[in-house]
C-alpha atoms as a PDB file:
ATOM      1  CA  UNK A   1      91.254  85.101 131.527  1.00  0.00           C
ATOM      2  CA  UNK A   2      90.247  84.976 128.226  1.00  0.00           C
ATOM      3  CA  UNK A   3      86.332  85.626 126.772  1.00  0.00           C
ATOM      4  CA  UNK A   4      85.284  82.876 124.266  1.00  0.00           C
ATOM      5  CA  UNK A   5      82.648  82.654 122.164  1.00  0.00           C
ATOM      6  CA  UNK A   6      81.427  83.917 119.016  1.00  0.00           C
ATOM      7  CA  UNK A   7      82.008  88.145 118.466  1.00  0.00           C
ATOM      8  CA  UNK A   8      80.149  88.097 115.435  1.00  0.00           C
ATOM      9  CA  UNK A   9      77.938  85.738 112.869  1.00  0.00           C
ATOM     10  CA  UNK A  10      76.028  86.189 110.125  1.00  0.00           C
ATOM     11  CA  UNK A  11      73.328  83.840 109.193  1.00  0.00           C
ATOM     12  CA  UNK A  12      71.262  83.263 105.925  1.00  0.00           C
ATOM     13  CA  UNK A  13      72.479  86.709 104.633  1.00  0.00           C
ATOM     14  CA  UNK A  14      71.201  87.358 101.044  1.00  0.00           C
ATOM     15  CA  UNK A  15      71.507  90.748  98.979  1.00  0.00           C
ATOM     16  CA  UNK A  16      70.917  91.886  95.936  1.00  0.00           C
ATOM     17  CA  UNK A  17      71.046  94.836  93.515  1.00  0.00           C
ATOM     18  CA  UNK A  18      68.473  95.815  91.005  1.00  0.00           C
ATOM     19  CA  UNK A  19      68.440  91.830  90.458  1.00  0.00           C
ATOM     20  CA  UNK A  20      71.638  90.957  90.871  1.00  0.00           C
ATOM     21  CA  UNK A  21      72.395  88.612  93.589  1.00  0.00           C
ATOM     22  CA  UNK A  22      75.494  89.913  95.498  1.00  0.00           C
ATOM     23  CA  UNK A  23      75.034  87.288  98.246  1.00  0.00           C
ATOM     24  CA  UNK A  24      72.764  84.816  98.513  1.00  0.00           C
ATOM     25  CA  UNK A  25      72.642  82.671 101.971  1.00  0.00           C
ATOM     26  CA  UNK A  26      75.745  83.172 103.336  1.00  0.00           C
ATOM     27  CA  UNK A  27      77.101  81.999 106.842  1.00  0.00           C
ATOM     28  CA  UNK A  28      79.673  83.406 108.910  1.00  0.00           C
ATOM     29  CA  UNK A  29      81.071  82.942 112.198  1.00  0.00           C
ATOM     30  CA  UNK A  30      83.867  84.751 113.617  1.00  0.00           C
ATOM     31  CA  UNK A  31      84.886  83.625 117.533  1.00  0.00           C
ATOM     32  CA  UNK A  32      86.559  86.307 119.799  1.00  0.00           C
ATOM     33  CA  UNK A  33      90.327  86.149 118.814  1.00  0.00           C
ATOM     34  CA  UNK A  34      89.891  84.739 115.639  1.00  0.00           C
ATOM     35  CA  UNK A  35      91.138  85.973 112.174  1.00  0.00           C
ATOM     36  CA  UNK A  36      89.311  85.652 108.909  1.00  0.00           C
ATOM     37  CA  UNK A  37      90.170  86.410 105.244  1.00  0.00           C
ATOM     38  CA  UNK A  38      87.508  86.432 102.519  1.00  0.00           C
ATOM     39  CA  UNK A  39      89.361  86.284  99.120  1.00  0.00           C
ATOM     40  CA  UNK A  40      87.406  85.904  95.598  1.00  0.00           C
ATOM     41  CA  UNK A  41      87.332  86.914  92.218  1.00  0.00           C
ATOM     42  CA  UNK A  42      86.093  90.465  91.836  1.00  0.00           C
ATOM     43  CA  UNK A  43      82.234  90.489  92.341  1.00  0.00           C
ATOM     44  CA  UNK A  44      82.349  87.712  94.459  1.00  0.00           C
ATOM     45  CA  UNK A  45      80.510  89.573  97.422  1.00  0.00           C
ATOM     46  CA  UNK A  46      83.657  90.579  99.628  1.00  0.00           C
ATOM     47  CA  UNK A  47      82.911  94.280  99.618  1.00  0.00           C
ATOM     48  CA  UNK A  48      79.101  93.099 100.107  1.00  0.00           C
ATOM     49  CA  UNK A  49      79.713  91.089 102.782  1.00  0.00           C
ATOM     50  CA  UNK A  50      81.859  93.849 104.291  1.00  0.00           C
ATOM     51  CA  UNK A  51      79.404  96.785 103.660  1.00  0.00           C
ATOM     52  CA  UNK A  52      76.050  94.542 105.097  1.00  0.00           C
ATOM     53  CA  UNK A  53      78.561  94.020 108.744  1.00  0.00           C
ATOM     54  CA  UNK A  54      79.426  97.868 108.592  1.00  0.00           C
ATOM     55  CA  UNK A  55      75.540  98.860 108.283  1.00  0.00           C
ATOM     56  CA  UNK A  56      76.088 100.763 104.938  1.00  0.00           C
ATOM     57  CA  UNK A  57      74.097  98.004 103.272  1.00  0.00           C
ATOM     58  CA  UNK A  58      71.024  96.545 104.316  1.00  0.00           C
ATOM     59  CA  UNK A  59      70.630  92.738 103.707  1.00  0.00           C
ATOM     60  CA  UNK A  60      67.384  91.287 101.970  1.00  0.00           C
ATOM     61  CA  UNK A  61      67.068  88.491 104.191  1.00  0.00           C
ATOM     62  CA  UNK A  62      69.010  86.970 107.355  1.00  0.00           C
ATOM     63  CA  UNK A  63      70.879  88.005 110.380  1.00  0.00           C
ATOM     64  CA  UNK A  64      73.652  89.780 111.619  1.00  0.00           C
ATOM     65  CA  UNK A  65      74.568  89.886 115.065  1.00  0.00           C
ATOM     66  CA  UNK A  66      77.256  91.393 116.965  1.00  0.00           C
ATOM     67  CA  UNK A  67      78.557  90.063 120.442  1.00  0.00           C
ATOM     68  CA  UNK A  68      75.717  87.887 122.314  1.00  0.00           C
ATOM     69  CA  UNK A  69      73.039  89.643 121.152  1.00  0.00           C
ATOM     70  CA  UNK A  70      72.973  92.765 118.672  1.00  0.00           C
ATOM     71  CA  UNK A  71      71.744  92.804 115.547  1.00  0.00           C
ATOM     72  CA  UNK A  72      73.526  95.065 113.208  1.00  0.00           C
ATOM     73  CA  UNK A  73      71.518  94.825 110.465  1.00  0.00           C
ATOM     74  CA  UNK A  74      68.794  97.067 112.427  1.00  0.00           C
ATOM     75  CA  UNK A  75      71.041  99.781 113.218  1.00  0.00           C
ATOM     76  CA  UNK A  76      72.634 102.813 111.382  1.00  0.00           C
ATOM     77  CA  UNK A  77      76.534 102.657 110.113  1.00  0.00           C
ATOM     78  CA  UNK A  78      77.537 105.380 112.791  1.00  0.00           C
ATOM     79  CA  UNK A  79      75.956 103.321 115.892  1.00  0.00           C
ATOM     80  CA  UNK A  80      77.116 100.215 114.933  1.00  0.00           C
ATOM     81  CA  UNK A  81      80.727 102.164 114.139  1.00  0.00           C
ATOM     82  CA  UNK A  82      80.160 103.801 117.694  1.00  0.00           C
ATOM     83  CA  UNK A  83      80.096  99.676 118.982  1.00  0.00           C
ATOM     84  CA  UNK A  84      83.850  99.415 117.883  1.00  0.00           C
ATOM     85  CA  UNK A  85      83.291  98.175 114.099  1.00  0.00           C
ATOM     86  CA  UNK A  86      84.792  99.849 111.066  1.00  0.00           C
ATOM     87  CA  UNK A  87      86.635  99.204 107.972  1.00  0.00           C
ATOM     88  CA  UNK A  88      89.614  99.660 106.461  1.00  0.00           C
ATOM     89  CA  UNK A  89      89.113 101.030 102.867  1.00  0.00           C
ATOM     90  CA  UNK A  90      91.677 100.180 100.394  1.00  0.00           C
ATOM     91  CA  UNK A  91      92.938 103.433  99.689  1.00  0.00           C
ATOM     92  CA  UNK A  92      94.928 105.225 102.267  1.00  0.00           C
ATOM     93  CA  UNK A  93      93.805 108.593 102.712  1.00  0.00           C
ATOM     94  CA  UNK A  94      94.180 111.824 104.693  1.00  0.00           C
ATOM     95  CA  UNK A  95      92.268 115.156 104.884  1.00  0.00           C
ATOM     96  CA  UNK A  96      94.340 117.238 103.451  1.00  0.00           C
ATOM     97  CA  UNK A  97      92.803 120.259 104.857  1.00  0.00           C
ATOM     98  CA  UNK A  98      93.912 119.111 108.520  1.00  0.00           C
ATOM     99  CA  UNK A  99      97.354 118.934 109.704  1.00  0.00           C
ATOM    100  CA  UNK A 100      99.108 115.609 110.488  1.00  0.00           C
ATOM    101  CA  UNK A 101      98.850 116.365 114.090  1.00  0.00           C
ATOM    102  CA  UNK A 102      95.266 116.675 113.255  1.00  0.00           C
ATOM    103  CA  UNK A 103      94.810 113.654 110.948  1.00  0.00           C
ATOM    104  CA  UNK A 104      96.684 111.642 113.891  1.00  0.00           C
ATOM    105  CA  UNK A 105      94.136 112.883 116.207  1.00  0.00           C
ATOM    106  CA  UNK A 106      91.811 111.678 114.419  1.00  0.00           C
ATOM    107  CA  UNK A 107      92.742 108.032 113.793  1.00  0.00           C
ATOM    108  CA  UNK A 108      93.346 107.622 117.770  1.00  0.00           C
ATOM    109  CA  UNK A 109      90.730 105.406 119.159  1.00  0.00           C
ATOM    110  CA  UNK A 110      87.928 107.164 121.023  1.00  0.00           C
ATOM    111  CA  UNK A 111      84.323 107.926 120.827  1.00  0.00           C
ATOM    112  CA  UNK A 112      83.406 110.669 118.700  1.00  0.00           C
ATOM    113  CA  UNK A 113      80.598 112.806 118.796  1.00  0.00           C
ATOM    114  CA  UNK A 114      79.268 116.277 118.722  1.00  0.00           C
ATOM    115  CA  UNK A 115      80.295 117.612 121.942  1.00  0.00           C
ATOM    116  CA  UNK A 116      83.566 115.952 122.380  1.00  0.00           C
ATOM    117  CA  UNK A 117      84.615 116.599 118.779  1.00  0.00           C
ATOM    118  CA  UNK A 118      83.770 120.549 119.432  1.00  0.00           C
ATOM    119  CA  UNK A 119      84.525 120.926 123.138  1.00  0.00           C
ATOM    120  CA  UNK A 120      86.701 117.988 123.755  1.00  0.00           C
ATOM    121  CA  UNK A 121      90.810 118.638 124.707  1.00  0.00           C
ATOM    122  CA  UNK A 122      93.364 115.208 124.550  1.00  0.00           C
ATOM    123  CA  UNK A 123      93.820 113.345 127.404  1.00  0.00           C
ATOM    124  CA  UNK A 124      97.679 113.224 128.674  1.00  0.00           C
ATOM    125  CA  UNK A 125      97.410 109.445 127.264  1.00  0.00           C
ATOM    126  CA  UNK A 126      96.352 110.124 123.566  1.00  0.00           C
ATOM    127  CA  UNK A 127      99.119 113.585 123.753  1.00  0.00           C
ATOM    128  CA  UNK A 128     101.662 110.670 124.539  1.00  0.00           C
ATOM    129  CA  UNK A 129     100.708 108.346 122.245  1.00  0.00           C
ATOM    130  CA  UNK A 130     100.728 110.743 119.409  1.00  0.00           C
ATOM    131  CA  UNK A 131     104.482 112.005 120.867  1.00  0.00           C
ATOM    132  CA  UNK A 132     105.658 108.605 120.725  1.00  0.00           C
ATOM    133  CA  UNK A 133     104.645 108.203 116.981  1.00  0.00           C
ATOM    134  CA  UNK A 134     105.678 111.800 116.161  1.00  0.00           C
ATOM    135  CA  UNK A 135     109.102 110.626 118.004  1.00  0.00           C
ATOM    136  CA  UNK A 136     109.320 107.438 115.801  1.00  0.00           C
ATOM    137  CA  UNK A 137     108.778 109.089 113.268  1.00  0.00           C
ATOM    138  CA  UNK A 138     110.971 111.917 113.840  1.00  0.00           C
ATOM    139  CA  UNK A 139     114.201 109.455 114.467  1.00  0.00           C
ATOM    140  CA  UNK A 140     113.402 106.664 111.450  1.00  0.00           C
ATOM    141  CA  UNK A 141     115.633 109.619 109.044  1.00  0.00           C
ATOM    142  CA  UNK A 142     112.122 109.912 106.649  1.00  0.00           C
ATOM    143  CA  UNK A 143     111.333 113.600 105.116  1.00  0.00           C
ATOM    144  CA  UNK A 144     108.968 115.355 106.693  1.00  0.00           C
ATOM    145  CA  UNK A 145     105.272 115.051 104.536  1.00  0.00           C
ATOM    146  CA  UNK A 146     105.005 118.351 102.899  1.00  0.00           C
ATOM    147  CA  UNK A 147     101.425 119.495 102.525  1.00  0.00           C
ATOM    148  CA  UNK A 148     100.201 121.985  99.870  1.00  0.00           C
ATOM    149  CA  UNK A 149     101.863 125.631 100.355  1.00  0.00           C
ATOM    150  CA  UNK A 150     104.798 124.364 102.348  1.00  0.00           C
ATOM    151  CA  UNK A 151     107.885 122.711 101.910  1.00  0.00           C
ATOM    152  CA  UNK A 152     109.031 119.664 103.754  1.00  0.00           C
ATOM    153  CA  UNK A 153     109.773 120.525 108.027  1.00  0.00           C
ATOM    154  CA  UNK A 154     107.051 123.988 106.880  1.00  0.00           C
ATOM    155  CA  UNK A 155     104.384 121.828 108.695  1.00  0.00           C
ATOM    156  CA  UNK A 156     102.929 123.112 111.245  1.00  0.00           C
ATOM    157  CA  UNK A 157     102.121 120.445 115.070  1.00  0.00           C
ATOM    158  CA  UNK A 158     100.317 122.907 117.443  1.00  0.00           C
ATOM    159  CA  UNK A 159     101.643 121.620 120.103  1.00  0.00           C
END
């Protein structure tokens, strides 16, 4: 069975910055399923529009509401990231201080937090899902990333 309905809208949303107007009134409504694209010239507002969603801007007037009934725009970027929504930035990047078993761990999808990011061990699920891209990896013939210090196959996978 399938959920309808509206996962997130944004109504009447206006920002601006030391005068300028990044958005003014804008409208949005994205059903459960659905895919949107926002294209425009550069300072068109896409990036706005993206940053007011993610919490890490704070719109001057109207609403943003996630699901039936939360309202983003009244909570912090890392509760409304803990609710499932994040970004993509357009620049792929790694910490290079990690390994990539490390940097894979990081990108699988689970809650984060202080305890579980200190304490916490991978479930038997996540360990297989990072095997099975390690293994796809491993048998597409691509060198092995070299970080810093090592040469390519010097990386270390503690596992």
């Amino acid at each position: 069975m399938t959920q309808q309905g509206t996962i997130v809208y944004l109504e009447d949303v206006s920002v601006t910055f030391d005068g300028f107007r990044a958005l003014r009134g804008v409208s949005l409504y994205v059903d459960r399923g659905e895919l949107r694209a926002l294209i425009g010239p550069n300072g068109a507002g896409k990036t706005t529009l993206l940053d007011v969603i993610c919490g890490q801007v704070k719109p001057d007037t109207g609403r943003v509401i996630f699901g039936a009934k939360t309202d983003l725009s009244a909570l912090e970027p890392d509760q409304i990231a803990a609710l499932g929504i994040g970004r993509k930035f357009q620049t792929p990047a790694v910490f290079k201080h990690l390994t990539l078993f490390d940097n894979l761990t990081l990108a699988l999808p689970q809650r984060w937090g202080l305890w579980s990011t200190l304490l916490g061990s991978l479930t038997a699920t996540q360990i297989d899902a990072l095997g099975a891209i390690l293994g796809a990896w491993c048998h597409s013939g691509d060198p092995w990333p070299a970080r810093e210090g090592t040469s390519p196959g010097g990386v270390a996978v503690p596992w």
